[in-house]
C-alpha atoms as a PDB file:
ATOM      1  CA  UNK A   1       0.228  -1.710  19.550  1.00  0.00           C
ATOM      2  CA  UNK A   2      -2.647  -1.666  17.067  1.00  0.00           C
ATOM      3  CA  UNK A   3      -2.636  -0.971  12.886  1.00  0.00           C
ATOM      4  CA  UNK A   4      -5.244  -0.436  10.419  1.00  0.00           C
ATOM      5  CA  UNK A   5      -4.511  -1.218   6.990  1.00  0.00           C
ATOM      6  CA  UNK A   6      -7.029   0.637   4.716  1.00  0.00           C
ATOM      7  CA  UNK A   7      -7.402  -1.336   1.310  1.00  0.00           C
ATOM      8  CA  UNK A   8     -10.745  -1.256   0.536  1.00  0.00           C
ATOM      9  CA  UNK A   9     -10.529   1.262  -2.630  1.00  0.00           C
ATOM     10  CA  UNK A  10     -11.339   0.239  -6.384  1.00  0.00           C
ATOM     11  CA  UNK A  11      -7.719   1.087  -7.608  1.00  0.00           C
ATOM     12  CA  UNK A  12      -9.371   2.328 -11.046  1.00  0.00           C
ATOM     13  CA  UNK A  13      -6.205   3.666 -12.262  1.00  0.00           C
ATOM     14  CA  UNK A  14      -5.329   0.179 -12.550  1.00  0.00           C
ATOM     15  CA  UNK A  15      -7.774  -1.121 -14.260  1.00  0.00           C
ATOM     16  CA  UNK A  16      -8.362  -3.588 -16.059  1.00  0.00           C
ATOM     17  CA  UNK A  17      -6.142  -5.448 -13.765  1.00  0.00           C
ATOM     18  CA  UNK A  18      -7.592  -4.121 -10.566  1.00  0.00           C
ATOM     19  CA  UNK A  19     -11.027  -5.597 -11.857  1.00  0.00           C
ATOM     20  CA  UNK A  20      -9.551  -9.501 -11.658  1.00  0.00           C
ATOM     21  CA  UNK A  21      -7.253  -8.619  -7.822  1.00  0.00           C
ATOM     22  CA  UNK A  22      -7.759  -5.466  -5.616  1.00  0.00           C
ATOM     23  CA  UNK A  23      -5.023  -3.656  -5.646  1.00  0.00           C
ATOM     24  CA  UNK A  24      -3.846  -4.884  -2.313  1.00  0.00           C
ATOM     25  CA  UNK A  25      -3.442  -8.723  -3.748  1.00  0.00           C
ATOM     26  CA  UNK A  26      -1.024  -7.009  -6.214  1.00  0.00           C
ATOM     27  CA  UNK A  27       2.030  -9.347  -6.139  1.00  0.00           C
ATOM     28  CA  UNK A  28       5.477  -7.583  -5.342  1.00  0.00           C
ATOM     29  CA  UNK A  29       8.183 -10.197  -6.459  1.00  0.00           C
ATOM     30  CA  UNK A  30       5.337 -13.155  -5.900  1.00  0.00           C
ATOM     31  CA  UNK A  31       3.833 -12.095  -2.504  1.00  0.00           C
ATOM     32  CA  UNK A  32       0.939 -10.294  -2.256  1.00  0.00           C
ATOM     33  CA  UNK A  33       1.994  -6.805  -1.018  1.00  0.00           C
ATOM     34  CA  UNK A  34      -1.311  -6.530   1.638  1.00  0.00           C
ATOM     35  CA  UNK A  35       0.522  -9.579   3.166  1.00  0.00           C
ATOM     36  CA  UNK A  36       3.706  -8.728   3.102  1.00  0.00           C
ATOM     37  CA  UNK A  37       2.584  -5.449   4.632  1.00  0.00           C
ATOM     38  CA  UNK A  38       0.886  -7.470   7.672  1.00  0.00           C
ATOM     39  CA  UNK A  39       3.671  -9.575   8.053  1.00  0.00           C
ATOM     40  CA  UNK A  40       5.980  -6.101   8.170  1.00  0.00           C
ATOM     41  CA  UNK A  41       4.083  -4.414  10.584  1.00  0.00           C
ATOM     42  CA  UNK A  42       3.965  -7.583  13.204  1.00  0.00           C
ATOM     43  CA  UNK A  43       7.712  -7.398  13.098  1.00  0.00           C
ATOM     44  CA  UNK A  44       7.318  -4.019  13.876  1.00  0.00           C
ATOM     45  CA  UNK A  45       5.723  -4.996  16.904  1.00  0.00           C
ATOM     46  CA  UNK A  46       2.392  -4.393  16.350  1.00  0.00           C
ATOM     47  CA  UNK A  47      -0.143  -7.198  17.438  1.00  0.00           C
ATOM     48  CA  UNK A  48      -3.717  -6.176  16.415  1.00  0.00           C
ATOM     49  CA  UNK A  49      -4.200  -5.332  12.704  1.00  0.00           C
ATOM     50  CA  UNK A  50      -7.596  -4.570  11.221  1.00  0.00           C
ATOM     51  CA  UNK A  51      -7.960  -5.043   7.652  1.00  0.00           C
ATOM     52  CA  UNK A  52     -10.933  -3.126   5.714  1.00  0.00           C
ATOM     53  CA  UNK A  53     -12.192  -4.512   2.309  1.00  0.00           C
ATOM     54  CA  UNK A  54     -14.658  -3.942   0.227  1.00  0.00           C
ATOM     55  CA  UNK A  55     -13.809  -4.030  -3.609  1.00  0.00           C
ATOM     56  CA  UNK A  56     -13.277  -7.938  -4.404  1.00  0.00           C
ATOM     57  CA  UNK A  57     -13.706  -7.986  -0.564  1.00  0.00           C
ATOM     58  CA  UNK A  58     -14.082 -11.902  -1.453  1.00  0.00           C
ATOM     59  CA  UNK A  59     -10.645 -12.499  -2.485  1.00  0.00           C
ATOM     60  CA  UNK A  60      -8.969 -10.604   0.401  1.00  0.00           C
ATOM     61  CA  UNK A  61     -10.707 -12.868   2.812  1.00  0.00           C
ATOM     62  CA  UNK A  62      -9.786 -15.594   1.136  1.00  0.00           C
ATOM     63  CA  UNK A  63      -6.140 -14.530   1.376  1.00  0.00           C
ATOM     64  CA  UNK A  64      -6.035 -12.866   4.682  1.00  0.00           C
ATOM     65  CA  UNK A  65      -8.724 -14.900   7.097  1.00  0.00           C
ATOM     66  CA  UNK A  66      -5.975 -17.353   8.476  1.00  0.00           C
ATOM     67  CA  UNK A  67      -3.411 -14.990   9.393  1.00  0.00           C
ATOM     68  CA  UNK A  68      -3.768 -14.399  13.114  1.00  0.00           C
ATOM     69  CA  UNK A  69      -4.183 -11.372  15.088  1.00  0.00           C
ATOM     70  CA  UNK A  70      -5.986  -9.973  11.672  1.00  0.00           C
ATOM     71  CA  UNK A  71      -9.581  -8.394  12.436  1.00  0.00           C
ATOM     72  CA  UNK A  72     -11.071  -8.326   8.809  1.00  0.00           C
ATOM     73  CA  UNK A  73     -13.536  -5.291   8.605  1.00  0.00           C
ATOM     74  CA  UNK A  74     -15.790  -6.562   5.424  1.00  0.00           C
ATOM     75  CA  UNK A  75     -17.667  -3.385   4.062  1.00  0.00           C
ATOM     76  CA  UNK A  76     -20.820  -3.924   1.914  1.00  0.00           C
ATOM     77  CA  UNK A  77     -20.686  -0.171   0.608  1.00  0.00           C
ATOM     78  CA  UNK A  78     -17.547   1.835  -0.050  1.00  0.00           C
ATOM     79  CA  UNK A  79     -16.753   4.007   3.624  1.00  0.00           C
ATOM     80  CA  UNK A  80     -13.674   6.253   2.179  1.00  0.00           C
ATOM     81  CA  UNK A  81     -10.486   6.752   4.255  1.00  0.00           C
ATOM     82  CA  UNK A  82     -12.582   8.518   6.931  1.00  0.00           C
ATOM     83  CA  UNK A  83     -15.971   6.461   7.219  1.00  0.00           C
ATOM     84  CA  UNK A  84     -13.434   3.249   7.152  1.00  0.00           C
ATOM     85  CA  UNK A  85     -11.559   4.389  10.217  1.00  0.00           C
ATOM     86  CA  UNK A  86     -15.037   5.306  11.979  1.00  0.00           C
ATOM     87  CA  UNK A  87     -16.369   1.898  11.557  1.00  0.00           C
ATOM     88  CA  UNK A  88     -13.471   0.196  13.155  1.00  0.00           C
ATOM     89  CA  UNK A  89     -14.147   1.976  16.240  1.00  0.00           C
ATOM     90  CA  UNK A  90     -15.448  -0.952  17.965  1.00  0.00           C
ATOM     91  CA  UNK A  91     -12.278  -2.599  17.285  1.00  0.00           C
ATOM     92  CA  UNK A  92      -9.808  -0.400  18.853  1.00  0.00           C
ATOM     93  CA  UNK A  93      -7.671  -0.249  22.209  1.00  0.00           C
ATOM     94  CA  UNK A  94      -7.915   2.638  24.013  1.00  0.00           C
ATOM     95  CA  UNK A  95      -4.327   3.740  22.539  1.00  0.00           C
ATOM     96  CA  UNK A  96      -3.033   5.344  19.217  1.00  0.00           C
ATOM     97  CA  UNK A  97      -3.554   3.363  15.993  1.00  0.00           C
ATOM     98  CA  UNK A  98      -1.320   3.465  13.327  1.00  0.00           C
ATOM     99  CA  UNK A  99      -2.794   3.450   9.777  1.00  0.00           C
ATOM    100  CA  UNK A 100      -1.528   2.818   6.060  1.00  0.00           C
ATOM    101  CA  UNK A 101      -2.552   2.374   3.027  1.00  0.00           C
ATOM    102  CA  UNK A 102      -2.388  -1.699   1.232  1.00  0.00           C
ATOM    103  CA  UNK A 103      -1.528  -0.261  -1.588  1.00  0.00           C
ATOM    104  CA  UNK A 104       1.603   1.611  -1.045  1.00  0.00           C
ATOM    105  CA  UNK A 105       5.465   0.464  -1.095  1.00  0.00           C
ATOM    106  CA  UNK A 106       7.567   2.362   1.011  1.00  0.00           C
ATOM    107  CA  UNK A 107      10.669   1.684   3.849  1.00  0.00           C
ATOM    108  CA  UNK A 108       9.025   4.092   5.948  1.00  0.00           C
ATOM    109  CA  UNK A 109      10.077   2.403   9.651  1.00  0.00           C
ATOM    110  CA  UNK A 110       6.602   1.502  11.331  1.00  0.00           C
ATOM    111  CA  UNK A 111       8.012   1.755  14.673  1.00  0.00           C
ATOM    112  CA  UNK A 112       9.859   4.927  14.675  1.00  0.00           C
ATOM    113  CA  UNK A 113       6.624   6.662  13.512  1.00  0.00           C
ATOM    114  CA  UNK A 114       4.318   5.116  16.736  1.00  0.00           C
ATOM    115  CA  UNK A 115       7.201   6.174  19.111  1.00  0.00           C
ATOM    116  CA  UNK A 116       7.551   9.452  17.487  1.00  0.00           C
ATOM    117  CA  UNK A 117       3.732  10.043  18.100  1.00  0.00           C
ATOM    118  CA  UNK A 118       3.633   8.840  21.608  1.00  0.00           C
ATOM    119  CA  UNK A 119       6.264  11.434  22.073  1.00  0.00           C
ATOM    120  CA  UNK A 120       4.135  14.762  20.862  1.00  0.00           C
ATOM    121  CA  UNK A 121       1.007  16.641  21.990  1.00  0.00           C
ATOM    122  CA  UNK A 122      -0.642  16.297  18.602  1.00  0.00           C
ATOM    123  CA  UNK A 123      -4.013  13.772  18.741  1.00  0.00           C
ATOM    124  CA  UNK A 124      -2.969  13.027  15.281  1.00  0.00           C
ATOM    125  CA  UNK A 125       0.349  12.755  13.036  1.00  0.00           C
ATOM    126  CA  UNK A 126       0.692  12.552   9.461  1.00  0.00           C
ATOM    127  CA  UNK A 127       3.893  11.186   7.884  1.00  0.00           C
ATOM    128  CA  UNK A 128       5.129  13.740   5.135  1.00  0.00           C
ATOM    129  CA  UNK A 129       7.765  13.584   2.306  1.00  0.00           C
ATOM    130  CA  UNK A 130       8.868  15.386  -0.351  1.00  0.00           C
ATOM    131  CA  UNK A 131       6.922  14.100  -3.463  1.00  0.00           C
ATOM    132  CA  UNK A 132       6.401  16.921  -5.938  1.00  0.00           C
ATOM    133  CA  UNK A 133       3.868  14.950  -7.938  1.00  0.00           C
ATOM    134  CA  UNK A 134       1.542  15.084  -4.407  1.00  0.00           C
ATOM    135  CA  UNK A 135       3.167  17.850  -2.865  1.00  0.00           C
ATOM    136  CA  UNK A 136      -0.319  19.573  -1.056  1.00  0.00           C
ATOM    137  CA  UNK A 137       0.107  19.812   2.486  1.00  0.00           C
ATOM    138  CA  UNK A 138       1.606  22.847   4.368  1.00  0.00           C
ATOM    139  CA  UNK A 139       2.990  22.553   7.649  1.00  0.00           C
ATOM    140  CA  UNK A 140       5.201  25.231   9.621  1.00  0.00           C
ATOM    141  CA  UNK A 141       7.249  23.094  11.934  1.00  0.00           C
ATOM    142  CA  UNK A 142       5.617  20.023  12.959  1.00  0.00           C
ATOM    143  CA  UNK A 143       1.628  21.698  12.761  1.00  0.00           C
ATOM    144  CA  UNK A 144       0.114  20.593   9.936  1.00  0.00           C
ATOM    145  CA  UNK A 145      -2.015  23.974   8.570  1.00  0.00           C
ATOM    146  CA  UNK A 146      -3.679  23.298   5.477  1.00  0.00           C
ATOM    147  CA  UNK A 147      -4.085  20.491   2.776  1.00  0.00           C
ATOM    148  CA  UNK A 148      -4.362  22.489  -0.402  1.00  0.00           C
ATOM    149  CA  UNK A 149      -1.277  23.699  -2.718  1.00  0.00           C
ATOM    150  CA  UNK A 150      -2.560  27.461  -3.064  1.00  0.00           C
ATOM    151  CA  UNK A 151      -3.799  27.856   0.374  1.00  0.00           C
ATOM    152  CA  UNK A 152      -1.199  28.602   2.132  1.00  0.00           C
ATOM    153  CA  UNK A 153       2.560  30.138   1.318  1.00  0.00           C
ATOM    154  CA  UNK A 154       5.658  28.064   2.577  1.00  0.00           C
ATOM    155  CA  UNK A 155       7.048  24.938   1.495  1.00  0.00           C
ATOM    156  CA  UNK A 156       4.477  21.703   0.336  1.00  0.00           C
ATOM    157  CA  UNK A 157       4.765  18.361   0.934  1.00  0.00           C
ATOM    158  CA  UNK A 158       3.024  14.987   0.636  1.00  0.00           C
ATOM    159  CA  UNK A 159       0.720  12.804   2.287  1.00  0.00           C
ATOM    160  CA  UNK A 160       2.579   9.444   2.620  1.00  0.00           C
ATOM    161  CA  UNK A 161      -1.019   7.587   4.090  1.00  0.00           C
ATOM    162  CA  UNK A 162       1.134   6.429   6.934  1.00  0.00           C
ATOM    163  CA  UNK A 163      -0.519   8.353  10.251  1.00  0.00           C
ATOM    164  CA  UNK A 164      -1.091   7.783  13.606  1.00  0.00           C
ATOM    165  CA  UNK A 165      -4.513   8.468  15.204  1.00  0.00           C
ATOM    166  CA  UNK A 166      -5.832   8.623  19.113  1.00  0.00           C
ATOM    167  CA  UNK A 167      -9.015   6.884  18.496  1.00  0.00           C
ATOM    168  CA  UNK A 168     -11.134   9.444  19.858  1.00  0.00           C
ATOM    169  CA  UNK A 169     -10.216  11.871  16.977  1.00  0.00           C
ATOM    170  CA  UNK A 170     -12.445   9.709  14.647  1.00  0.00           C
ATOM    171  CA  UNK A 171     -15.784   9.408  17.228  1.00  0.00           C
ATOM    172  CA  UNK A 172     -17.058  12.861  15.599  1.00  0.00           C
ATOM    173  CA  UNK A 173     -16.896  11.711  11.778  1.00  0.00           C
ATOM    174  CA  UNK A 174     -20.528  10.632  11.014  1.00  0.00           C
ATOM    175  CA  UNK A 175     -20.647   6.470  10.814  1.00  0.00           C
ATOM    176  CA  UNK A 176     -22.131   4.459   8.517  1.00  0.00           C
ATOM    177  CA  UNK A 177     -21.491   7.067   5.574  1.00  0.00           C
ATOM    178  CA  UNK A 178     -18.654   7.578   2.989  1.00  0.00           C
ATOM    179  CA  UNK A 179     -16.407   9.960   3.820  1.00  0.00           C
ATOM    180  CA  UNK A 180     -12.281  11.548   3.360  1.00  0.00           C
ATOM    181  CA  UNK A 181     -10.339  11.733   5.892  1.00  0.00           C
ATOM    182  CA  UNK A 182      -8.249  14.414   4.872  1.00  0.00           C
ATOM    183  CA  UNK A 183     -11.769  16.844   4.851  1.00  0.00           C
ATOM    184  CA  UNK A 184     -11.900  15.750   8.523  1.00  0.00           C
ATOM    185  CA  UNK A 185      -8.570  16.845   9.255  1.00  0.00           C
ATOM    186  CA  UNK A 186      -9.762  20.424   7.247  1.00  0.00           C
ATOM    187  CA  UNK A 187     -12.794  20.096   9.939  1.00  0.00           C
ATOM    188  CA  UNK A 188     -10.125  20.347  12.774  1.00  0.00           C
ATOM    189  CA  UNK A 189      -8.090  22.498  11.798  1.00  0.00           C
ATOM    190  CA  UNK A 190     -11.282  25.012  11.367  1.00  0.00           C
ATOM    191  CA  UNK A 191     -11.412  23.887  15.058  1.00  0.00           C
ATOM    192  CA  UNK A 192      -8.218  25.069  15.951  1.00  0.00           C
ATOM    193  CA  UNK A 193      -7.142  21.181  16.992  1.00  0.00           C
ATOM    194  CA  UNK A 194      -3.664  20.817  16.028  1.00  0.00           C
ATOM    195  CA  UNK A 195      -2.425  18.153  13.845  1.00  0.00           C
ATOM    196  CA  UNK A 196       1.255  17.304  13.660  1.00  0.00           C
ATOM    197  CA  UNK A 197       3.127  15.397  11.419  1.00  0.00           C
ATOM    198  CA  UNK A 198       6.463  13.774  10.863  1.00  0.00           C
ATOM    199  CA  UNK A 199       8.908  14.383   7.860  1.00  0.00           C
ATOM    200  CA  UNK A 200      10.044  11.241   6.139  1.00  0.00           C
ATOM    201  CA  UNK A 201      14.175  11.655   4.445  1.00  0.00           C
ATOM    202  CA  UNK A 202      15.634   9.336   2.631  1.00  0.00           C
ATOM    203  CA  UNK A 203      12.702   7.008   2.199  1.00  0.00           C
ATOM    204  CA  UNK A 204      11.353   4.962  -0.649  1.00  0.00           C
ATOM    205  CA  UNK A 205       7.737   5.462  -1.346  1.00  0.00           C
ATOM    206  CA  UNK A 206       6.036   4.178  -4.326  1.00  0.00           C
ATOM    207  CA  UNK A 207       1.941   4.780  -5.255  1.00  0.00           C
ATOM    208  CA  UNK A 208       1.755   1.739  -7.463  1.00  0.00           C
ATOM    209  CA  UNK A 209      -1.376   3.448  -8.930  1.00  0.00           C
ATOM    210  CA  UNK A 210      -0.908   2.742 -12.471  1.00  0.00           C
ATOM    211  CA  UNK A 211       0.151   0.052 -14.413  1.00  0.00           C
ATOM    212  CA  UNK A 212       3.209   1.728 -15.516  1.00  0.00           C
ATOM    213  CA  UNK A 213       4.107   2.706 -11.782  1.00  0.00           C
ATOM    214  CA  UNK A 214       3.501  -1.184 -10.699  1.00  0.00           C
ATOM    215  CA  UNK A 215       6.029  -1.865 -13.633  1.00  0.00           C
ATOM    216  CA  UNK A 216       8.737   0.285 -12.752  1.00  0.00           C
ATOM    217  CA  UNK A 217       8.412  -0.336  -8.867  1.00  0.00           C
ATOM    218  CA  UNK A 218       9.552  -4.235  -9.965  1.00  0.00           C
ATOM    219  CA  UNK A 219      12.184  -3.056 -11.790  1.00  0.00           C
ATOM    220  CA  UNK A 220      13.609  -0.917  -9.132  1.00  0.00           C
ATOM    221  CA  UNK A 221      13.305  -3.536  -6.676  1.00  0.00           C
ATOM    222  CA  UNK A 222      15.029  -5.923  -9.585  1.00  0.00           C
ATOM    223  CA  UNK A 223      18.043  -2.943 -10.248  1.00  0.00           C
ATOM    224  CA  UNK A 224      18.364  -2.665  -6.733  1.00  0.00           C
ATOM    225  CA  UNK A 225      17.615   0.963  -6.458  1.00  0.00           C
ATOM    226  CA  UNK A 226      14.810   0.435  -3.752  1.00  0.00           C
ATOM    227  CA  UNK A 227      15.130  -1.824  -1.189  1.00  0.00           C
ATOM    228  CA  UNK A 228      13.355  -5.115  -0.928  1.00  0.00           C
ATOM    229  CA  UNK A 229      11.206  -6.165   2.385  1.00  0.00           C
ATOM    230  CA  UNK A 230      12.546  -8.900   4.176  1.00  0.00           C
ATOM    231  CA  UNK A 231       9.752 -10.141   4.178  1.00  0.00           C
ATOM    232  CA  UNK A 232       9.167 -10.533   0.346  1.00  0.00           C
ATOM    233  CA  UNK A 233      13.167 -11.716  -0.062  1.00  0.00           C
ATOM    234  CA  UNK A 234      15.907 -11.698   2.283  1.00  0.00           C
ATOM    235  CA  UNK A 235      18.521 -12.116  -0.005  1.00  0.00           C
ATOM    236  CA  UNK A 236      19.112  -9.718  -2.630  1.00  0.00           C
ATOM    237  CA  UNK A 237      16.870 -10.622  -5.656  1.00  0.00           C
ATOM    238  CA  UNK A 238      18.366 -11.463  -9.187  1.00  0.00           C
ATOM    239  CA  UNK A 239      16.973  -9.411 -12.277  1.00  0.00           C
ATOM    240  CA  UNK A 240      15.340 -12.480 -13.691  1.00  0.00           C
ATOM    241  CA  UNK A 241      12.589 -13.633 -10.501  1.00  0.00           C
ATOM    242  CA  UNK A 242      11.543 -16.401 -11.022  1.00  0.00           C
ATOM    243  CA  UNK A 243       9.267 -18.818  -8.931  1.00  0.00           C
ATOM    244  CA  UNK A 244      10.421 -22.114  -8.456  1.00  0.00           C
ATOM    245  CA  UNK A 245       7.321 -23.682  -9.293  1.00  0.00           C
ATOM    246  CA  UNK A 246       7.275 -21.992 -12.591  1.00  0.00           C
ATOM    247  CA  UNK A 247       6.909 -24.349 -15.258  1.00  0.00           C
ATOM    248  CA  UNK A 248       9.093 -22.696 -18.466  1.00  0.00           C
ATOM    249  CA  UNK A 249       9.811 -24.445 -21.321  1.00  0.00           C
ATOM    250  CA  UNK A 250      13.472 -24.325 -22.727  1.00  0.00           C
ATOM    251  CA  UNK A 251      14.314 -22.189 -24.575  1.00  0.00           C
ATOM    252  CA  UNK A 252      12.816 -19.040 -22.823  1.00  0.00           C
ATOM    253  CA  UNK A 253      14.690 -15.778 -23.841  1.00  0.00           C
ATOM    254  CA  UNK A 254      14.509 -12.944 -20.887  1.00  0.00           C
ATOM    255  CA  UNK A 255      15.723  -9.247 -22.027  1.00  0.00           C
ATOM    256  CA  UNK A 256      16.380  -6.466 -18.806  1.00  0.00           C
ATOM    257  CA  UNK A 257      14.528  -7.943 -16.018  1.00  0.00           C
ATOM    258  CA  UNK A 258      10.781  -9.925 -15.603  1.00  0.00           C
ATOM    259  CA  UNK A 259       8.993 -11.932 -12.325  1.00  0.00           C
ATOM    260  CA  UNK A 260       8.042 -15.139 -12.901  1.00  0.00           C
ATOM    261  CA  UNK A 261       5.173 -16.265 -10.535  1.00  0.00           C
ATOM    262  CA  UNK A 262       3.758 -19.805 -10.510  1.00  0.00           C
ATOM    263  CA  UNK A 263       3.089 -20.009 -13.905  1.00  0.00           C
ATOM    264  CA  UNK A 264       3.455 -21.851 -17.382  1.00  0.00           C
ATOM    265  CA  UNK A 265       5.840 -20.430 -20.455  1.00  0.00           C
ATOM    266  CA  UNK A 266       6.185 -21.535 -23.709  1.00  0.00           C
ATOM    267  CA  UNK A 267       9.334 -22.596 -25.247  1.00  0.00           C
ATOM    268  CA  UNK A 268      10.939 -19.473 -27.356  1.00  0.00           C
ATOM    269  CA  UNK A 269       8.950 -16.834 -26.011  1.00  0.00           C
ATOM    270  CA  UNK A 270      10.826 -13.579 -25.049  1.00  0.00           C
ATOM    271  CA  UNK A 271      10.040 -12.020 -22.327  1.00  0.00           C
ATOM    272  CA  UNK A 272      11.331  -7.983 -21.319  1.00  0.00           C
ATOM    273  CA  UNK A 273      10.577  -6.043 -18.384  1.00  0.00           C
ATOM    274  CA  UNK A 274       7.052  -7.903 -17.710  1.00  0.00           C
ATOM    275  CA  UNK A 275       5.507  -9.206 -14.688  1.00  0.00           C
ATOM    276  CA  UNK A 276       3.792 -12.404 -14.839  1.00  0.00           C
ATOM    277  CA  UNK A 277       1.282 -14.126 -12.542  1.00  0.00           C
ATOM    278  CA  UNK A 278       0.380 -17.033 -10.511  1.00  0.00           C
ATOM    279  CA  UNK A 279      -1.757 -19.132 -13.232  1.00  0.00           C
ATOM    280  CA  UNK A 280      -0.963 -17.043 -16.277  1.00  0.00           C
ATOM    281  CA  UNK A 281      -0.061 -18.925 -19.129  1.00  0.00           C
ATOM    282  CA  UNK A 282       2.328 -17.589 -21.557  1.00  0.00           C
ATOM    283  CA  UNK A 283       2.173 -19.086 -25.034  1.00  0.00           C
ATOM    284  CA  UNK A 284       4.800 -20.578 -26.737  1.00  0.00           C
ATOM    285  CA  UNK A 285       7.190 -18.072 -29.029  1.00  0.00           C
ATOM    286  CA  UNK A 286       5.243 -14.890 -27.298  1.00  0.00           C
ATOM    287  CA  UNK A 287       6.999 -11.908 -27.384  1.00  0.00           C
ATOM    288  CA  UNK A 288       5.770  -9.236 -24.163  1.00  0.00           C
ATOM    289  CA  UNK A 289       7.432  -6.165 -23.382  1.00  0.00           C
ATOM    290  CA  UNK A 290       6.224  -4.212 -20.490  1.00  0.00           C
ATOM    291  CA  UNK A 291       3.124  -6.363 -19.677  1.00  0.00           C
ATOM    292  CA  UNK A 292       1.531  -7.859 -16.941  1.00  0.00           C
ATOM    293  CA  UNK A 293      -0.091 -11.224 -17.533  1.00  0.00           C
ATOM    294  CA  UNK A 294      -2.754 -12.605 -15.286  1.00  0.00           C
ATOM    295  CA  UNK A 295      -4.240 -15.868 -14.948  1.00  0.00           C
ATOM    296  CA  UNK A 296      -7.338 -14.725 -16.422  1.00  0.00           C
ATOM    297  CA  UNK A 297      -7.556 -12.781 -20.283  1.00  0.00           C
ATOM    298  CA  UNK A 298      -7.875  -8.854 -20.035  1.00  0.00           C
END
């Protein structure tokens, strides 16, 4: 079984953040969530996982280069969902490849979506969900038919970024150039090449695309109101994360929930529903509400 996590993208809806870490590198409770996402999907059985990069490409290398069975696929200009998948060609088995996005949180079960492909006709299925904020893409039954909200009548739904792909699907998408994925899919469909999909229920999903959406993503994993990974915590996580190497000096007043990476805190600073980072300093008697604090000034 073969993966391909696309996190190559700028994440400028999280900037200035996203301009120090790619989006991927984001920590969820302390671990990187591109990690924790490869780590997921090779207990999900999966042994080959390509990793595209290309925005602070550096720094995912850096994290990722050690991990085995990871192919990292460096890109010196920005592909798109589309051109990404084409260049990995020369990676790929001759059998379906599963592909998500490094920047999305979700319990969508990896495995049940490759088996549930290997079971239907379609060359290509897209996990849906209801979303209303991304509701787009009609379907009638399992066909996919369009990917735009007024273009056809019947109930919408949303583009998870979880799919699974026969290689040879992506062979007519021009290489070397930047292109969408999704206007591929339009190309087929023009084509009359059916593409199916898969209906997610009772799933968590979370586009961490803004700062605010990274905030309250911690605090429903803190509140326990979406699961955690295993692999980020097996246990269930208190309100107040903290790292154990954390350095924070008594007295240190936390309000709600925060996540503590390895970092240092002053003594008397109050802290409420922030998230702070591996090297970030916090000075003595600061007050944050609703920040994130990186190692390096924004």
């Amino acid at each position: 079984m073969q993966a391909m996590i696309l996190a190559a993208g700028f994440g400028t809806r999280l900037q200035p953040y996203s301009l120090v870490k790619p989006k991927p590198l984001f920590p969820i409770l302390n671990t990187p969530l591109l990690v924790a996402t490869i780590d997921r999907l090779k207990n999900a059985g999966f042994k080959k996982i390509i990793v595209n990069c290309h925005h602070l490409r550096n720094l995912i290398v850096e994290v990722i280069d050690s991990i085995p069975g990871v192919i990292i696929q460096q890109e010196p200009m920005i592909l798109g969902t589309a051109g990404g998948l084409r260049l990995a060609l020369d990676h790929l088995d001759d059998e379906p490849l599963l592909v998500t996005n490094g920047d999305i949180y979700h319990t969508i079960d990896y495995a049940r979506v490759y088996e549930k492909h290997l079971q239907s006709e379609y060359d290509v299925t897209m996990v849906l969900h209801d979303y209303p904020r991304f509701n787009v893409v009609t379907k009638v039954g399992e066909r996919v038919l369009g990917f735009d909200a007024a273009e056809h009548q019947g109930n919408k739904w949303a583009f998870t970024g979880l799919q699974v792909i026969k290689p040879g699907v992506l062979s007519s998408i021009p290489a070397h150039k930047t292109s969408c994925i999704i206007q591929h899919y339009r190309a087929l469909i023009q084509k009359n090449i059916s593409i199916g999909s898969m209906t997610a229920h009772d799933t968590n999903w979370t586009d961490m695309g803004t700062p605010g959406d990274y905030l309250n993503l911690h605090r429903h994993l803190l509140d326990s109101t979406v699961p955690v990974w295993p692999e980020i915590c097996r246990s269930k996580p208190p309100s107040i994360y903290i790292d154990a190497r954390a350095s924070c000096d008594k007295p240190v007043y936390f309000n709600q929930w925060a996540c503590v990476g390895q970092s240092d805190v002053g003594g008397r600073a109050t802290i409420t529903r922030s998230i702070i980072w591996d090297g970030a300093f916090v000075p003595p008697k600061a007050r944050l509400s609703d920040a994130i604090v990186t190692p390096d000034p924004i």
